[in-house]
Protein backbone atom coordinates (compact mmCIF):
# COMPACT_ATOMS: atom_id res chain seq x y z
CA UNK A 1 -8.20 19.71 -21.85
CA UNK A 2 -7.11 21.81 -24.78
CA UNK A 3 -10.45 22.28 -26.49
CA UNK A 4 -10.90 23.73 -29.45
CA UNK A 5 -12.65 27.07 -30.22
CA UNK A 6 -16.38 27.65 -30.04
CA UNK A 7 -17.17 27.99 -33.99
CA UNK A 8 -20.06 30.24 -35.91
CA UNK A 9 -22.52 27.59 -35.42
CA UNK A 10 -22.05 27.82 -31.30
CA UNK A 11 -22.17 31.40 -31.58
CA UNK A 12 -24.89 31.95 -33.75
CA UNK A 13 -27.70 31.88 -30.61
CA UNK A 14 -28.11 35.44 -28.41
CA UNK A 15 -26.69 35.01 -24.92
CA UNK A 16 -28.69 34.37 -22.25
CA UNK A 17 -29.97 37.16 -19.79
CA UNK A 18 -26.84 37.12 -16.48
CA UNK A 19 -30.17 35.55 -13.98
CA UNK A 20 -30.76 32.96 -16.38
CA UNK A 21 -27.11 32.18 -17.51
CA UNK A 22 -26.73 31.46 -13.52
CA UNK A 23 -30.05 29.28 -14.37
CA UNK A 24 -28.23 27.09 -16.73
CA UNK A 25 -24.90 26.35 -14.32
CA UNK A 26 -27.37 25.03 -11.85
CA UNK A 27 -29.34 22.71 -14.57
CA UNK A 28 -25.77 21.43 -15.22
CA UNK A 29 -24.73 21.08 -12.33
CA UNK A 30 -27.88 19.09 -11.87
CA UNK A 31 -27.46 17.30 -15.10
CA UNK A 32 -23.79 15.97 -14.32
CA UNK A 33 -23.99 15.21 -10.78
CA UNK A 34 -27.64 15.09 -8.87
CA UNK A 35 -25.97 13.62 -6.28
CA UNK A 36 -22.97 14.21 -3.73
CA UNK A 37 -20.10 11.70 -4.69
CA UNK A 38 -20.40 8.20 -3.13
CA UNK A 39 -17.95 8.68 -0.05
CA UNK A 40 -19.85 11.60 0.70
CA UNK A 41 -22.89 9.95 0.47
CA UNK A 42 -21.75 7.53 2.74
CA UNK A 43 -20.11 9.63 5.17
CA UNK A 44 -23.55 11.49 5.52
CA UNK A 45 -24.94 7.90 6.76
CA UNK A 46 -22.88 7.29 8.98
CA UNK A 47 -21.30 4.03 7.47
CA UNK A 48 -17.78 4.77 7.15
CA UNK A 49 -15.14 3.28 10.12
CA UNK A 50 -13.48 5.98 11.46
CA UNK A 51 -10.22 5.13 9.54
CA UNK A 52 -11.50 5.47 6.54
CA UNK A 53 -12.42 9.40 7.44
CA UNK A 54 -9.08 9.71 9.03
CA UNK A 55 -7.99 8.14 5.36
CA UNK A 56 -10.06 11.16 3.70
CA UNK A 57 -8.06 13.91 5.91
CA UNK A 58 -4.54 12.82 4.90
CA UNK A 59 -5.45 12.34 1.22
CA UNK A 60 -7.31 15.67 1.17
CA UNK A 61 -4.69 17.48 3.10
CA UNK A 62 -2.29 18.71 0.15
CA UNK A 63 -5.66 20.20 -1.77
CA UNK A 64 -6.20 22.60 1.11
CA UNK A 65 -2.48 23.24 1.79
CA UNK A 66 -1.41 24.36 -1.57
CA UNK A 67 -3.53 23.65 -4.51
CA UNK A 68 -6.41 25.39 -3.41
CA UNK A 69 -4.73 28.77 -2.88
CA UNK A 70 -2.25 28.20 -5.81
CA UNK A 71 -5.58 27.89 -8.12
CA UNK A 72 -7.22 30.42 -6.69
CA UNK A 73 -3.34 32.83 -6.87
CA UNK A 74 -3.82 31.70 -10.75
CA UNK A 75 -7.00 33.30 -11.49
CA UNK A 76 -6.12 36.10 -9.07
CA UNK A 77 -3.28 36.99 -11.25
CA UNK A 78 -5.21 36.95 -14.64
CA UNK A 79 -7.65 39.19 -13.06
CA UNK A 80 -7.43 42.80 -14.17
CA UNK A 81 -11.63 43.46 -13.03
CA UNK A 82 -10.89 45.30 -9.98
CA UNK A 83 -13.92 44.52 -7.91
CA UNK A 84 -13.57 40.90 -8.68
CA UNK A 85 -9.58 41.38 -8.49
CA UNK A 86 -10.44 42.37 -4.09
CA UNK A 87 -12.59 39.46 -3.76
CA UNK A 88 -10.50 36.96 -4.97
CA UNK A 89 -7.40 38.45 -2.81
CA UNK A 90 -9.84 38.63 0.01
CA UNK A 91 -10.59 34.90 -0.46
CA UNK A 92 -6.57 33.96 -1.17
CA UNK A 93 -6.36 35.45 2.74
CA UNK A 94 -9.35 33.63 3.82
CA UNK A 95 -7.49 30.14 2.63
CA UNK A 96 -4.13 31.09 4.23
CA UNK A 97 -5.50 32.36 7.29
CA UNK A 98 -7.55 35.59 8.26
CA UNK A 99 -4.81 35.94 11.29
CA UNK A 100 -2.11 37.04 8.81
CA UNK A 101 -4.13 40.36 8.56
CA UNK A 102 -4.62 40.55 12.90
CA UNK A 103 -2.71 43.91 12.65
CA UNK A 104 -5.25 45.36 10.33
CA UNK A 105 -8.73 44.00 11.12
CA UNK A 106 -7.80 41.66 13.87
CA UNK A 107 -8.32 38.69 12.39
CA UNK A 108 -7.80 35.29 14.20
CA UNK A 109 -8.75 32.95 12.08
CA UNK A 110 -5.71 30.10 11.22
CA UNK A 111 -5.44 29.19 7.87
CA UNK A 112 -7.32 26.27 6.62
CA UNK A 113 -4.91 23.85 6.21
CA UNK A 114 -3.85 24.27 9.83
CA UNK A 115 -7.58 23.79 10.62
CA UNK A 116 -7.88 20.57 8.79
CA UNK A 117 -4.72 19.40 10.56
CA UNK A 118 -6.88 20.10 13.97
CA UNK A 119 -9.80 17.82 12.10
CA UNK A 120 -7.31 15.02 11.80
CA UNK A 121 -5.88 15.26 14.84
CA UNK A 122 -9.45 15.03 16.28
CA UNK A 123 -10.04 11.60 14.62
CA UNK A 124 -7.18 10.32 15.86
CA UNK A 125 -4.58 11.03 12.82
CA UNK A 126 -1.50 12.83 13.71
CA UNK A 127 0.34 15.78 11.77
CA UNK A 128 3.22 13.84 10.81
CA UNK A 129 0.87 11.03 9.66
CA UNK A 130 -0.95 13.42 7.31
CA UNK A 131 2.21 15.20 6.03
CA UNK A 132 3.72 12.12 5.13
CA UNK A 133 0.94 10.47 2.72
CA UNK A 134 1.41 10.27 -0.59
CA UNK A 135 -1.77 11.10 -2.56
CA UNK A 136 -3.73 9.06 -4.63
CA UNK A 137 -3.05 9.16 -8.36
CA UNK A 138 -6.38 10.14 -9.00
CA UNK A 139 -6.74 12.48 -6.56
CA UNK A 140 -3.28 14.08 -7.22
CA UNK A 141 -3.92 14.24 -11.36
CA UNK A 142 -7.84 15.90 -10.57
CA UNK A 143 -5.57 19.06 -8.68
CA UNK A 144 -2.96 18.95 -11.21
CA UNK A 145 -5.28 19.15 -13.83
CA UNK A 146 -7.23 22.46 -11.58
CA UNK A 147 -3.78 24.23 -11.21
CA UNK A 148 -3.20 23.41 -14.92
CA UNK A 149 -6.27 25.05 -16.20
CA UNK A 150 -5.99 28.03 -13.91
CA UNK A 151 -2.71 28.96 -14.62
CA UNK A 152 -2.30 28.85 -18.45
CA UNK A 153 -4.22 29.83 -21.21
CA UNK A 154 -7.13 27.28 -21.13
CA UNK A 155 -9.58 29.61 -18.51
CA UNK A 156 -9.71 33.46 -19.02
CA UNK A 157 -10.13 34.97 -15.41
CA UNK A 158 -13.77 34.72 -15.75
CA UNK A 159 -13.33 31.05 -16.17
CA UNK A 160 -11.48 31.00 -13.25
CA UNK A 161 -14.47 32.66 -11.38
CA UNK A 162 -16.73 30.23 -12.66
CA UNK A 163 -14.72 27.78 -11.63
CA UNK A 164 -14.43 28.87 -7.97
CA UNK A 165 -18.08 29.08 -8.38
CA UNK A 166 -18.76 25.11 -9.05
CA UNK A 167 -16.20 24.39 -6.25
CA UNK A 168 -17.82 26.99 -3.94
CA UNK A 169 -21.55 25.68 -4.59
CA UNK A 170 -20.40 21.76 -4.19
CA UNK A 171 -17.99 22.28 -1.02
CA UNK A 172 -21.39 24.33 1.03
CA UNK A 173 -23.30 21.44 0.21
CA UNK A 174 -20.69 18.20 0.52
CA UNK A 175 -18.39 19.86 3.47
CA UNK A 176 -21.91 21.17 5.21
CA UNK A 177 -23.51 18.09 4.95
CA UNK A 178 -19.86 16.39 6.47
CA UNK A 179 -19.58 18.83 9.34
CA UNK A 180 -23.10 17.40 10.37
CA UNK A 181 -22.19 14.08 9.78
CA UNK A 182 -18.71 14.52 11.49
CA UNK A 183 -20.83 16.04 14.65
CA UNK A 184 -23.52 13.20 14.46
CA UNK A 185 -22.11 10.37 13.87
CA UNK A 186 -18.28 11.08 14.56
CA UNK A 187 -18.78 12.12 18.21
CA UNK A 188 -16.79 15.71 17.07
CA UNK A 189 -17.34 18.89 18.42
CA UNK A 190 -16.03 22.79 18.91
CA UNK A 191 -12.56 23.00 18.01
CA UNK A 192 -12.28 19.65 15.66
CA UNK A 193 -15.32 21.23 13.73
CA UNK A 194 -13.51 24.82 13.20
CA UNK A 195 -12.24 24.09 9.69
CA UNK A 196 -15.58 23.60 8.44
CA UNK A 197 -17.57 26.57 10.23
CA UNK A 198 -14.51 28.66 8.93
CA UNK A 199 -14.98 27.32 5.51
CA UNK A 200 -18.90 27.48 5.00
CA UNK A 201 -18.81 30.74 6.34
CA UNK A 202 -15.75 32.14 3.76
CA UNK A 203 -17.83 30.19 0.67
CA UNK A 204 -21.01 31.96 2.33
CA UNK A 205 -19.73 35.25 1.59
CA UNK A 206 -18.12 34.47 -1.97
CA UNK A 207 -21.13 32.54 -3.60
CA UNK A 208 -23.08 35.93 -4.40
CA UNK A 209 -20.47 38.22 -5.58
CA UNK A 210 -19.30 35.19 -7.93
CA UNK A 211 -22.98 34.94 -8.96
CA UNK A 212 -22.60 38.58 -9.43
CA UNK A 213 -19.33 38.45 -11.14
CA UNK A 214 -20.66 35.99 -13.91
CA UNK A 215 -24.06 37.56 -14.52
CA UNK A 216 -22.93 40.78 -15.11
CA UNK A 217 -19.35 39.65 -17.09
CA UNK A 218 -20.29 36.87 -19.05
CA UNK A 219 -22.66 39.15 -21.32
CA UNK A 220 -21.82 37.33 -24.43
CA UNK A 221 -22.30 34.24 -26.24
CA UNK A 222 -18.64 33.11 -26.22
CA UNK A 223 -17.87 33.66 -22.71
CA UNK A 224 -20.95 32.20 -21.11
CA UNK A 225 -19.63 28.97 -23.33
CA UNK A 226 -16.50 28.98 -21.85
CA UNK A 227 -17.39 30.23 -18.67
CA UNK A 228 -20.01 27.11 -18.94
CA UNK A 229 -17.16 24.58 -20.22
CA UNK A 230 -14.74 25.77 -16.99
CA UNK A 231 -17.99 25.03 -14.65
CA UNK A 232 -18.31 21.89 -15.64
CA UNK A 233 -14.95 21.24 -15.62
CA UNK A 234 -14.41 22.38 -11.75
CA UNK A 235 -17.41 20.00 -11.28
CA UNK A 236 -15.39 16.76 -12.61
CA UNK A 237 -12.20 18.05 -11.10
CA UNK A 238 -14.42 18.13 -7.46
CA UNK A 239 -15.99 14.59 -8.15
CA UNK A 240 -12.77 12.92 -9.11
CA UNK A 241 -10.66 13.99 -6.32
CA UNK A 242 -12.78 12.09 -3.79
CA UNK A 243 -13.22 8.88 -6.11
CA UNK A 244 -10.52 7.07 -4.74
CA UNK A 245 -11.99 7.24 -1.35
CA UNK A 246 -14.92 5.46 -2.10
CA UNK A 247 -12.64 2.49 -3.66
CA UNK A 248 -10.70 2.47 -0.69
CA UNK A 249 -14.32 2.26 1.50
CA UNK A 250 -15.55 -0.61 -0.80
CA UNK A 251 -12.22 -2.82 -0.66
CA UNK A 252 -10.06 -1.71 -3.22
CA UNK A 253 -6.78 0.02 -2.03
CA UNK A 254 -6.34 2.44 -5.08
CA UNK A 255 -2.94 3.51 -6.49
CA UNK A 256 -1.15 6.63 -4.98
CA UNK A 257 1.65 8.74 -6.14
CA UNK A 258 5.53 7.88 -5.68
CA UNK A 259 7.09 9.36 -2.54
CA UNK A 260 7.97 12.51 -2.20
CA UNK A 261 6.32 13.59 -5.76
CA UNK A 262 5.22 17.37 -5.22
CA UNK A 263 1.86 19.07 -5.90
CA UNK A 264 3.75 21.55 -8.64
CA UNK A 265 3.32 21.52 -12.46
């Protein structure tokens, strides 16, 4: 991304009060993408064959086995905000599995990846099926380029939680509106749906002290630009990672990355 520095001419303008800077993600959001991605969108309907879902799983599966936590470990470790430093921990266990805490708070929860593994297995895709894909290019650059931003210099840790934010707000309403689809149209039920009624109900707890975080922190001009800039960016990170899908559902077999490349960067 590398983008240059927001200038006396962007900072000229008062910022905005923290209920209406929250205003102004969700007019972008609304400005940049009024609607769910197409594979979502079709999904919802009911018009995909089963192997193309089955074809979302193993393509999605490296996102929820490391890049999601490794993201989210990024922005954790910029964090020196302590409130906001406990949520995001809370939410790194949340993604690698509430049961690593049983002996606490007795916790059972598996860890999401495991979860989406269940999903798969449900629709007829086996473990070894899903750990062996090789990612589409597009998919695989859209993570790269969310651990990229995370981890260096481009996002300050509020970035970072503005960032969680925009994937936060789009997986409720895409992964809500799936697990309804999945139920509907799929024939799934009970265990094959835990991944998702684990998920929506971790986001469901992290949307408002996110909203929180960036109302109250991003009390000046310059950081509720950049703060903006990283939402928007999480938002085209989200939206190309499913892309290829939607080729692959229309009749084009899109490109994926060489064997045994790994998620790192």
């Amino acid at each position: 991304m590398n983008n240059p520095p927001f200038g006396p001419e962007d900072l000229k303008e008062p910022p905005l009060s923290g209920p209406d800077f929250l205003r102004l993600l969700s007019a972008e959001r609304q400005r940049l993408y009024p609607d769910p991605p197409p594979f979502y969108q079709e999904l919802s309907k009911g018009t995909l064959a089963r192997e193309l879902v089955g074809l979302w799983v193993k393509n999605q599966y490296v996102y929820w086995e490391s890049d999601l936590v490794y993201s989210t470990a990024a922005i954790f470790c910029k964090t020196n905000e302590e409130d906001t430093r406990t949520h995001i921990l809370r939410k790194m266990v949340c993604i690698e599995g509430r049961e690593i805490v049983n002996d606490l708070v007795g916790w059972t929860t598996p860890a999401y990846e495991e979860l989406w593994l269940r999903l798969g297995e449900a629709l007829g895709v086996s473990r070894d099926e899903v750990a062996a894909w090789d990612t589409f290019t597009r998919t695989h650059f859209a993570t790269s380029t969310l651990r990229l931003l995370s981890r260096y210099w481009e996002w300050t840790w509020l970035d970072g939680v503005a960032g969680l934010y925009a994937g936060d707000l789009l997986g409720r309403d895409h992964l809500g509106a799936a697990r309804d689809a999945l139920e509907r149209h799929y024939g799934l039920s009970g265990d094959a749906l835990a991944f998702f009624d684990a998920y929506l109900g971790d986001v469901g707890e992290d949307i408002p002290w996110e909203e929180e975080t960036l109302a109250h922190w991003a009390c000046t001009r310059e950081r509720q630009l950049t703060a903006a800039r990283a939402f928007r960016n999480r938002l085209d990170i989200e939206y190309q990672m499913v892309l290829p899908l939607h080729a692959a559902a229309t009749g084009t077999t899109p490109l994926q990355v060489p064997a045994g490349t790994t998620p790192g960067v």
